[in-house]
PDB file of N, CA and C in Angstrom:
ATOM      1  N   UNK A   1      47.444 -81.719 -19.847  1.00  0.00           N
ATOM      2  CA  UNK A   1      47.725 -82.986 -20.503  1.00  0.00           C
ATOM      3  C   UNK A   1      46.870 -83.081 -21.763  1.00  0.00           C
ATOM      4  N   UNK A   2      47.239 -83.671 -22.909  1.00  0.00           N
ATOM      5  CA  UNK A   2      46.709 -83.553 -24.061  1.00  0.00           C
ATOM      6  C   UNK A   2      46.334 -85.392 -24.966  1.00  0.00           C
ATOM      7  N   UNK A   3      45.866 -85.211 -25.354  1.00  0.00           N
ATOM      8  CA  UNK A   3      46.054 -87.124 -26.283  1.00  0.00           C
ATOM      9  C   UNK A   3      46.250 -86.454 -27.626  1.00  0.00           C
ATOM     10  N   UNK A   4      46.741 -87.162 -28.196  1.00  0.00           N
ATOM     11  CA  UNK A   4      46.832 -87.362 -29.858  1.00  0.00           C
ATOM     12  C   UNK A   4      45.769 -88.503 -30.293  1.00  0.00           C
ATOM     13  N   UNK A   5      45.563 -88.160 -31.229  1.00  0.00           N
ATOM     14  CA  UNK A   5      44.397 -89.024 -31.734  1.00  0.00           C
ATOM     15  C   UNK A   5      44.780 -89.026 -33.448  1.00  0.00           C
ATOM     16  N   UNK A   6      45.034 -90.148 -34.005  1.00  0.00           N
ATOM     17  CA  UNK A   6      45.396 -90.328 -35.535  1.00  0.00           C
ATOM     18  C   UNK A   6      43.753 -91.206 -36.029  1.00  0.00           C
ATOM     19  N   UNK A   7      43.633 -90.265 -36.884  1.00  0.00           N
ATOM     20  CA  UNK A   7      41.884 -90.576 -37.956  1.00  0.00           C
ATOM     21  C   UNK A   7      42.549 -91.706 -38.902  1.00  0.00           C
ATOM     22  N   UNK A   8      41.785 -92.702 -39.250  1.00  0.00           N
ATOM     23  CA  UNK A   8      41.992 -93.557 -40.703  1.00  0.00           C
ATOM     24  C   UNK A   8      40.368 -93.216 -41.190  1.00  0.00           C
ATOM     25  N   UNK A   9      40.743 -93.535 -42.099  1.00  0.00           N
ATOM     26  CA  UNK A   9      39.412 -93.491 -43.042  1.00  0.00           C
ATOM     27  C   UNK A   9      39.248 -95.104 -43.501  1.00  0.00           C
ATOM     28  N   UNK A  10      38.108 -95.443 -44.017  1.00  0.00           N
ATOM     29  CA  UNK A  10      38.453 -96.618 -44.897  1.00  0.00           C
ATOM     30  C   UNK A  10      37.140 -97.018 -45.961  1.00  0.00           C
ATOM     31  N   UNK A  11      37.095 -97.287 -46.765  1.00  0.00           N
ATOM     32  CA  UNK A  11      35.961 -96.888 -47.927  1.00  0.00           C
ATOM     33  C   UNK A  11      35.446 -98.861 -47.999  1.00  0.00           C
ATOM     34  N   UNK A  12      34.498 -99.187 -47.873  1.00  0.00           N
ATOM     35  CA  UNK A  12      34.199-100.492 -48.263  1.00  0.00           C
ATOM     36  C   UNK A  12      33.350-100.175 -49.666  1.00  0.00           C
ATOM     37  N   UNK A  13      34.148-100.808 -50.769  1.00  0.00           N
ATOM     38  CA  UNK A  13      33.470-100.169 -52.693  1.00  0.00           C
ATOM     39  C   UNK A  13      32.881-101.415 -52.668  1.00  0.00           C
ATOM     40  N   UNK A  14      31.701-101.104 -53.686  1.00  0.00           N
ATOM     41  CA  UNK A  14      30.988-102.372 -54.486  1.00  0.00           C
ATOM     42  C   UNK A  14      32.028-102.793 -55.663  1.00  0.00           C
ATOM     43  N   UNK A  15      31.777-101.743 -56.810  1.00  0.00           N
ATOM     44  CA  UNK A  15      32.497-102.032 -58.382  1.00  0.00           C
ATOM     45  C   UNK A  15      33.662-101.171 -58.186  1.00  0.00           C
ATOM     46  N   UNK A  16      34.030-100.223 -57.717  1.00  0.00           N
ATOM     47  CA  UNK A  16      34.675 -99.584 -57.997  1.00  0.00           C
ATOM     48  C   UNK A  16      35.785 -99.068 -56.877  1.00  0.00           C
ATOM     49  N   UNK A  17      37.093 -98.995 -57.230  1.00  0.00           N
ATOM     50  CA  UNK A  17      38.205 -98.478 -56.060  1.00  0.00           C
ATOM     51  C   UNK A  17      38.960 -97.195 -56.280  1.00  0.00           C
ATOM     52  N   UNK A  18      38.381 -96.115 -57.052  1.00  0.00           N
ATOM     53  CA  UNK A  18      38.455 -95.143 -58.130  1.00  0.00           C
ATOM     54  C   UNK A  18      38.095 -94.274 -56.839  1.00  0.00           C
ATOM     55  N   UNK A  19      37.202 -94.032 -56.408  1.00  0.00           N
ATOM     56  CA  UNK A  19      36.599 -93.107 -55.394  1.00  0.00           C
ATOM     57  C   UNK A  19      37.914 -92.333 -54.457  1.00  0.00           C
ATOM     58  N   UNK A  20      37.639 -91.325 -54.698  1.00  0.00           N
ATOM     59  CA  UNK A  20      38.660 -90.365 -53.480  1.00  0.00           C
ATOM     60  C   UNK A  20      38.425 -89.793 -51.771  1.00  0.00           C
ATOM     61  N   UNK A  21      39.110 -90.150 -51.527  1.00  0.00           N
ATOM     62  CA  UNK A  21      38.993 -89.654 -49.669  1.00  0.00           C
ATOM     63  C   UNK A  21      39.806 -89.080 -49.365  1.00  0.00           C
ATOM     64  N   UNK A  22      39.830 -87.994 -48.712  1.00  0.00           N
ATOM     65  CA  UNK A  22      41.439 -87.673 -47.552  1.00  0.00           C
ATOM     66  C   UNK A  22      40.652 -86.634 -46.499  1.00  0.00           C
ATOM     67  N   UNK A  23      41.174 -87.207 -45.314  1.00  0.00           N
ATOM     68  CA  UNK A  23      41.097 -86.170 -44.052  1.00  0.00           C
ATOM     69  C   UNK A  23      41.144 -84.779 -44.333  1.00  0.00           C
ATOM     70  N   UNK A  24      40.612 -84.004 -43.399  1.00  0.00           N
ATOM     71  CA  UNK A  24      41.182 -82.638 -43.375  1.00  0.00           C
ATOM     72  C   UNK A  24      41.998 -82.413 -42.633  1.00  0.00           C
ATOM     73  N   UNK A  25      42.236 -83.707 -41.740  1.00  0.00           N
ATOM     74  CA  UNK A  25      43.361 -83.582 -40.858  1.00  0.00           C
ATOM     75  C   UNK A  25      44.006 -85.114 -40.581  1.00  0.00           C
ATOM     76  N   UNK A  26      45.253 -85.098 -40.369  1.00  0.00           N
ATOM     77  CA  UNK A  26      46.204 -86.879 -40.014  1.00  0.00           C
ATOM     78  C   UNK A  26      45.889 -87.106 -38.652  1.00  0.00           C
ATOM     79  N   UNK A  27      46.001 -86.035 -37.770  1.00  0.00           N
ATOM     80  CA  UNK A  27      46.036 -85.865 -36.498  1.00  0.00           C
ATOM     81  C   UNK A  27      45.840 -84.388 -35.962  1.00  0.00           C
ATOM     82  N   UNK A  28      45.661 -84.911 -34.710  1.00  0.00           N
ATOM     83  CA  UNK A  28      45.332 -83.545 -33.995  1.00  0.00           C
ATOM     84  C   UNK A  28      45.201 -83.819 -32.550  1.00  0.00           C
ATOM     85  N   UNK A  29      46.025 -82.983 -31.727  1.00  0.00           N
ATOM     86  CA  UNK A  29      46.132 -82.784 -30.172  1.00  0.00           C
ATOM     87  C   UNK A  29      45.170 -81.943 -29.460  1.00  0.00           C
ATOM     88  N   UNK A  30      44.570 -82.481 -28.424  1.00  0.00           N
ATOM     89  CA  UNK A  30      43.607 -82.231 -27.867  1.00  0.00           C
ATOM     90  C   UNK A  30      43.641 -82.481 -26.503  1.00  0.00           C
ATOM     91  N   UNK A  31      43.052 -81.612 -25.648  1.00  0.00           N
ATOM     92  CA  UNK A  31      43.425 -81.775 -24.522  1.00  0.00           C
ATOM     93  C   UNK A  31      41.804 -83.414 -23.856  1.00  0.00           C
ATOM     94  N   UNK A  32      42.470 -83.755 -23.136  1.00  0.00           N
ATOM     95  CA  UNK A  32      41.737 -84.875 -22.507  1.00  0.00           C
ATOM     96  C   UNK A  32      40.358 -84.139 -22.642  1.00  0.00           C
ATOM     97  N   UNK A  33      39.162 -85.285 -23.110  1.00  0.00           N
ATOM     98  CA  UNK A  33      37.873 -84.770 -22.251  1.00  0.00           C
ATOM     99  C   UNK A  33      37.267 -83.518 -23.254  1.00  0.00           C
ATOM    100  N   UNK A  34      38.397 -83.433 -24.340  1.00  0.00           N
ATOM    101  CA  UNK A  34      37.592 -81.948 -25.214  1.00  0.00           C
ATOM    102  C   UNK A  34      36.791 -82.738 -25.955  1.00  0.00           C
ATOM    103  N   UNK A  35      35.762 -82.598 -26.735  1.00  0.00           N
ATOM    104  CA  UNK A  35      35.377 -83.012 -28.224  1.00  0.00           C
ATOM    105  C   UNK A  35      36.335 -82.570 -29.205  1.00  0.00           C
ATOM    106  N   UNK A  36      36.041 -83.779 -30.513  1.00  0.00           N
ATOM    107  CA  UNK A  36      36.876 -83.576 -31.624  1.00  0.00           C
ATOM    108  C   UNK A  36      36.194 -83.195 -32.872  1.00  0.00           C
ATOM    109  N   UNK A  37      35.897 -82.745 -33.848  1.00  0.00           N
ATOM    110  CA  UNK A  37      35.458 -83.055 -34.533  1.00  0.00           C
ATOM    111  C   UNK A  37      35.612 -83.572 -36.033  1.00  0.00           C
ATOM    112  N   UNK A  38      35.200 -84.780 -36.649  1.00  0.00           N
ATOM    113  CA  UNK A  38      36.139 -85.555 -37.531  1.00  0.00           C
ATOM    114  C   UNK A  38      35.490 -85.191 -39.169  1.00  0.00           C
ATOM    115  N   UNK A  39      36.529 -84.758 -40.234  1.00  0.00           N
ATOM    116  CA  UNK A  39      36.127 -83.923 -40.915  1.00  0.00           C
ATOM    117  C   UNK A  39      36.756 -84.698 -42.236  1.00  0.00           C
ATOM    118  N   UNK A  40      36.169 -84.970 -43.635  1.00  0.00           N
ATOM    119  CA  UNK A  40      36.994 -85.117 -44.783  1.00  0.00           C
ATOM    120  C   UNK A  40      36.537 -84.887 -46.176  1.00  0.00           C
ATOM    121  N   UNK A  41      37.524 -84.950 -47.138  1.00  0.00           N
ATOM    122  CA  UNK A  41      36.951 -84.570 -48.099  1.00  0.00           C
ATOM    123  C   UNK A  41      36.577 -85.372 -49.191  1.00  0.00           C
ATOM    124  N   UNK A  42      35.823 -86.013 -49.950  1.00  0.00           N
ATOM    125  CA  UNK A  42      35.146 -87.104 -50.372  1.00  0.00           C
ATOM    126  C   UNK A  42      35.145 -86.919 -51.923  1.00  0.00           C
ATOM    127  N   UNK A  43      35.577 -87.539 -52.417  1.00  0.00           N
ATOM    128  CA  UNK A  43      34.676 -87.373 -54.043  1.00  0.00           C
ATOM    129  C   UNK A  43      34.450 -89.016 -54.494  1.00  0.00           C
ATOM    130  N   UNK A  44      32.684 -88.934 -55.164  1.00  0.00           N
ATOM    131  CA  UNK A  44      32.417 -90.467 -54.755  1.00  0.00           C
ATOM    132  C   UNK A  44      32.699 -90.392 -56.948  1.00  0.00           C
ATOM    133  N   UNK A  45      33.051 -91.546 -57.268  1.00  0.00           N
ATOM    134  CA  UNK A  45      33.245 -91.771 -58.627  1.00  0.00           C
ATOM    135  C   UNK A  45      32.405 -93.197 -59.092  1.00  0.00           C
ATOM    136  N   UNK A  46      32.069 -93.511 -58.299  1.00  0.00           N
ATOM    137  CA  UNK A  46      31.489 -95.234 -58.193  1.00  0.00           C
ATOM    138  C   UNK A  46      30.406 -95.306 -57.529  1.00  0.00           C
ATOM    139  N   UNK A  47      30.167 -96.573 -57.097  1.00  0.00           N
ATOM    140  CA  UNK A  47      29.605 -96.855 -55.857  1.00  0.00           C
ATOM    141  C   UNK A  47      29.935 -97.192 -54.800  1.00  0.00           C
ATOM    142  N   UNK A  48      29.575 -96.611 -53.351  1.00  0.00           N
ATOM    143  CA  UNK A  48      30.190 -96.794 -52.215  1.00  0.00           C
ATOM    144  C   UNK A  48      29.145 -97.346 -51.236  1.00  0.00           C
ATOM    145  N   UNK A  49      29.327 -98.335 -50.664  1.00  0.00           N
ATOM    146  CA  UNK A  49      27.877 -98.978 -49.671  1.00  0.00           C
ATOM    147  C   UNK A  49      28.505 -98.234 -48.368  1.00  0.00           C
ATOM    148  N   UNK A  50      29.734 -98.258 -47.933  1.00  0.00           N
ATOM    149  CA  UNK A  50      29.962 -97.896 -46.782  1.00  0.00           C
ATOM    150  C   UNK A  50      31.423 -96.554 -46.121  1.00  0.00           C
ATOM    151  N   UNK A  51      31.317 -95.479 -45.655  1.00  0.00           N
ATOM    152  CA  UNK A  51      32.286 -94.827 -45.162  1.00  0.00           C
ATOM    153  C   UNK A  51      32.853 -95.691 -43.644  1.00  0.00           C
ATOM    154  N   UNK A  52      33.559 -95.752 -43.262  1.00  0.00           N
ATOM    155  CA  UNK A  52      34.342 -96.232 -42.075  1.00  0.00           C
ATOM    156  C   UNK A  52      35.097 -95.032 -41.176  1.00  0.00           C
ATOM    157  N   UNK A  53      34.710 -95.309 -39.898  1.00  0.00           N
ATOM    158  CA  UNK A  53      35.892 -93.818 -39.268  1.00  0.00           C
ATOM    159  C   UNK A  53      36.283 -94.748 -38.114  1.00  0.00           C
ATOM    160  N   UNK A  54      37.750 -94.296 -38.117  1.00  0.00           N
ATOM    161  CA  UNK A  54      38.276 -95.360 -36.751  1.00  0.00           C
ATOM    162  C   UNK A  54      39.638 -94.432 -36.241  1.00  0.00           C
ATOM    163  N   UNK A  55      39.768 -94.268 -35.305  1.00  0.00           N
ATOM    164  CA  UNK A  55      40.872 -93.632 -34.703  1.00  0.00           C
ATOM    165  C   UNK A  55      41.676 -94.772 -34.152  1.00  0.00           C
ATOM    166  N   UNK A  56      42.819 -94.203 -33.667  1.00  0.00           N
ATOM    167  CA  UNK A  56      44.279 -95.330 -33.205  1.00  0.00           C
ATOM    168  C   UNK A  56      44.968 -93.899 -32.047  1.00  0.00           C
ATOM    169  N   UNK A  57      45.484 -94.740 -31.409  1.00  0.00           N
ATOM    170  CA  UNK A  57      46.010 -93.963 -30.416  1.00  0.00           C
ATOM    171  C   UNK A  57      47.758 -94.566 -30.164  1.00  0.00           C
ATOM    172  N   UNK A  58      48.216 -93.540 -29.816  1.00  0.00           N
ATOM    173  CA  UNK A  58      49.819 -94.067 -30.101  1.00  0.00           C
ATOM    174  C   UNK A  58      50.225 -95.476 -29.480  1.00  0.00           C
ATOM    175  N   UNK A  59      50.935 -96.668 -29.728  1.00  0.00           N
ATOM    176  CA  UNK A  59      50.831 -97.998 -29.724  1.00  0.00           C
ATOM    177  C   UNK A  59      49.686 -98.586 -29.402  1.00  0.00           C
ATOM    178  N   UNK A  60      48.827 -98.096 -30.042  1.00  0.00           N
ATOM    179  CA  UNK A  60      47.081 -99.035 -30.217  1.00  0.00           C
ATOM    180  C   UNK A  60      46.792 -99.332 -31.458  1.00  0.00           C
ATOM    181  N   UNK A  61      46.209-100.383 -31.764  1.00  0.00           N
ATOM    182  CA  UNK A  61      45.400-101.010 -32.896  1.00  0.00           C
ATOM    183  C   UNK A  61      44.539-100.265 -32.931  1.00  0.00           C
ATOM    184  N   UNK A  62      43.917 -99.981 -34.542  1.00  0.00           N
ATOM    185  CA  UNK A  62      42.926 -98.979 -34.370  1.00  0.00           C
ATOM    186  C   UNK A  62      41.430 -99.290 -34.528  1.00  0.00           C
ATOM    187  N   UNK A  63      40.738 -99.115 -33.760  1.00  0.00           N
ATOM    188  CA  UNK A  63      39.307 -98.961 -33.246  1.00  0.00           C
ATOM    189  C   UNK A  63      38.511 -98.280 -34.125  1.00  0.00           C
ATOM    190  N   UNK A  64      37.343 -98.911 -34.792  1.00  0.00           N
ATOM    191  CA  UNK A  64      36.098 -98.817 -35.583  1.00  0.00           C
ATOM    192  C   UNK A  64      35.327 -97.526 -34.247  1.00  0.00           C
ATOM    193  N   UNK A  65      34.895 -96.063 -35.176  1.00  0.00           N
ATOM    194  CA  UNK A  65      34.019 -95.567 -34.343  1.00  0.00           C
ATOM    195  C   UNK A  65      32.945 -95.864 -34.581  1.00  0.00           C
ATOM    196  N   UNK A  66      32.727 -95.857 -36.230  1.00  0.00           N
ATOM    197  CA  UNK A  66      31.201 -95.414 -37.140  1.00  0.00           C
ATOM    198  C   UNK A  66      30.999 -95.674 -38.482  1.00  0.00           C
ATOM    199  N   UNK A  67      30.406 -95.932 -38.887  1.00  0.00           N
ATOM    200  CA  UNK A  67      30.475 -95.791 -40.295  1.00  0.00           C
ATOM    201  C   UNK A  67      28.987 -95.477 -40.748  1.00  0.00           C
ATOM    202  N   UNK A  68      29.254 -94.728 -41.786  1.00  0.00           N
ATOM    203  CA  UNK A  68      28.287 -94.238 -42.568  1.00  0.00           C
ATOM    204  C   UNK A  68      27.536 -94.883 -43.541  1.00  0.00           C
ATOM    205  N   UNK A  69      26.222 -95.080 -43.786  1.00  0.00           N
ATOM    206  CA  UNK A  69      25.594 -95.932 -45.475  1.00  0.00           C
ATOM    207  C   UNK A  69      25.498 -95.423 -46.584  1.00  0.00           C
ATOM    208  N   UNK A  70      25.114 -96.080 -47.130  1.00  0.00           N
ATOM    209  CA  UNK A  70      25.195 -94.863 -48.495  1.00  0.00           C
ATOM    210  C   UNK A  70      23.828 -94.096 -48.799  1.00  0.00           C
ATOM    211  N   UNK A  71      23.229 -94.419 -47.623  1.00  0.00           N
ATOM    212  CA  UNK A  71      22.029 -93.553 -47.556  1.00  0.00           C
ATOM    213  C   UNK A  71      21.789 -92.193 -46.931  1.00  0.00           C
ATOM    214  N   UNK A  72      23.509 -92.245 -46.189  1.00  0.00           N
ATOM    215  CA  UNK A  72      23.491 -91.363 -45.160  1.00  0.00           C
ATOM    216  C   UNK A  72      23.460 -91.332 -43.396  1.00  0.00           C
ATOM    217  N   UNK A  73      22.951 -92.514 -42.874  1.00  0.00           N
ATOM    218  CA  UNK A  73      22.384 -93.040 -41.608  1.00  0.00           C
ATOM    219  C   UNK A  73      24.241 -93.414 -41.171  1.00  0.00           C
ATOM    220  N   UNK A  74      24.410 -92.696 -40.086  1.00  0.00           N
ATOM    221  CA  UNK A  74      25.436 -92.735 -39.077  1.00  0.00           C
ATOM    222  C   UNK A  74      25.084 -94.140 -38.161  1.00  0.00           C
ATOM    223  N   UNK A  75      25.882 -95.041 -38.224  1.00  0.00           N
ATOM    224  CA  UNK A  75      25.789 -95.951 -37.113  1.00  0.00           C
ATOM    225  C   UNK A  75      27.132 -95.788 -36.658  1.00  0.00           C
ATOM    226  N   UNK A  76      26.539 -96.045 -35.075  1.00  0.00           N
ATOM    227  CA  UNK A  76      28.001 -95.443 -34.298  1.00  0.00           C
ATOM    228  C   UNK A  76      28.267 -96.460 -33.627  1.00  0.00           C
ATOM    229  N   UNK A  77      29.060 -96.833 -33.205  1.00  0.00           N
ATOM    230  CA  UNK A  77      29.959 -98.623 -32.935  1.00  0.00           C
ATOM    231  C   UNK A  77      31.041 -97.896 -31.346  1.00  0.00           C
ATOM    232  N   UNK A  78      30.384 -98.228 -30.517  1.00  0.00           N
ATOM    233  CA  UNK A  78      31.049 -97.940 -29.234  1.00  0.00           C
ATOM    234  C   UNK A  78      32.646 -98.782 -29.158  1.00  0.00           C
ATOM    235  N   UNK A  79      34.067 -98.180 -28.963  1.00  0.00           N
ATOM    236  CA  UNK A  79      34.948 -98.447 -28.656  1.00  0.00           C
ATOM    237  C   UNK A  79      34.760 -99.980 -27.512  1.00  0.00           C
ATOM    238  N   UNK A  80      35.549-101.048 -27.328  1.00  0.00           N
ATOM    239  CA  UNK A  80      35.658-101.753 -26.401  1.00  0.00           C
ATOM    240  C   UNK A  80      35.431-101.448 -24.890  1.00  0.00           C
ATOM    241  N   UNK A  81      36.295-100.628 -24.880  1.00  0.00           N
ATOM    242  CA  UNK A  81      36.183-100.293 -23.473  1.00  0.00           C
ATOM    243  C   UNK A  81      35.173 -99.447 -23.205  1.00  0.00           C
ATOM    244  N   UNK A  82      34.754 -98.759 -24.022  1.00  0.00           N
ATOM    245  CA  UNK A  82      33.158 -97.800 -23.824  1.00  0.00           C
ATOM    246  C   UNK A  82      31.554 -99.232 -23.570  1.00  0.00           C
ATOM    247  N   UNK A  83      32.111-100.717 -23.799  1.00  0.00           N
ATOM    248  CA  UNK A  83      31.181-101.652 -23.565  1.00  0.00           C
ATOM    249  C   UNK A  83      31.121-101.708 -22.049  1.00  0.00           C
TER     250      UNK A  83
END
């Protein structure tokens, strides 16, 4: 048995909405219980205070994992049901 798992990205800008993002991947099948690992490619043109990573699962709203600062510092934001 496998899940699909669809990545969004989402950029919170100060001045600027110029900045580029895209996955290295839309999706990807995985069997239950594997690790994933979430990968993209960035070019910053502005200023960016915050990266966002949130996955969605097929008829689900999609769920905040983490987001990044612009310092670098990973804060990781537990799914609902992981409360």
């Amino acid at each position: 048995m496998f899940t699909v798992i669809f990545m969004y990205l989402c950029l919170s800008l100060g001045d600027s909405m110029a900045d580029s993002i895209e996955p290295l991947f839309t999706h990807k099948a995985v069997d239950e219980g594997d690790n994933v690992t979430l990968s993209c490619k960035y070019k910053k043109s502005g200023g960016v205070d915050y990266l966002h990573w949130y996955r969605q699962y097929p008829k689900s709203k999609p769920e905040i994992l983490l987001y990044i600062v612009q310092s670098g510092t990973i804060i990781p934001i537990l799914p609902q049901e992981c409360l």
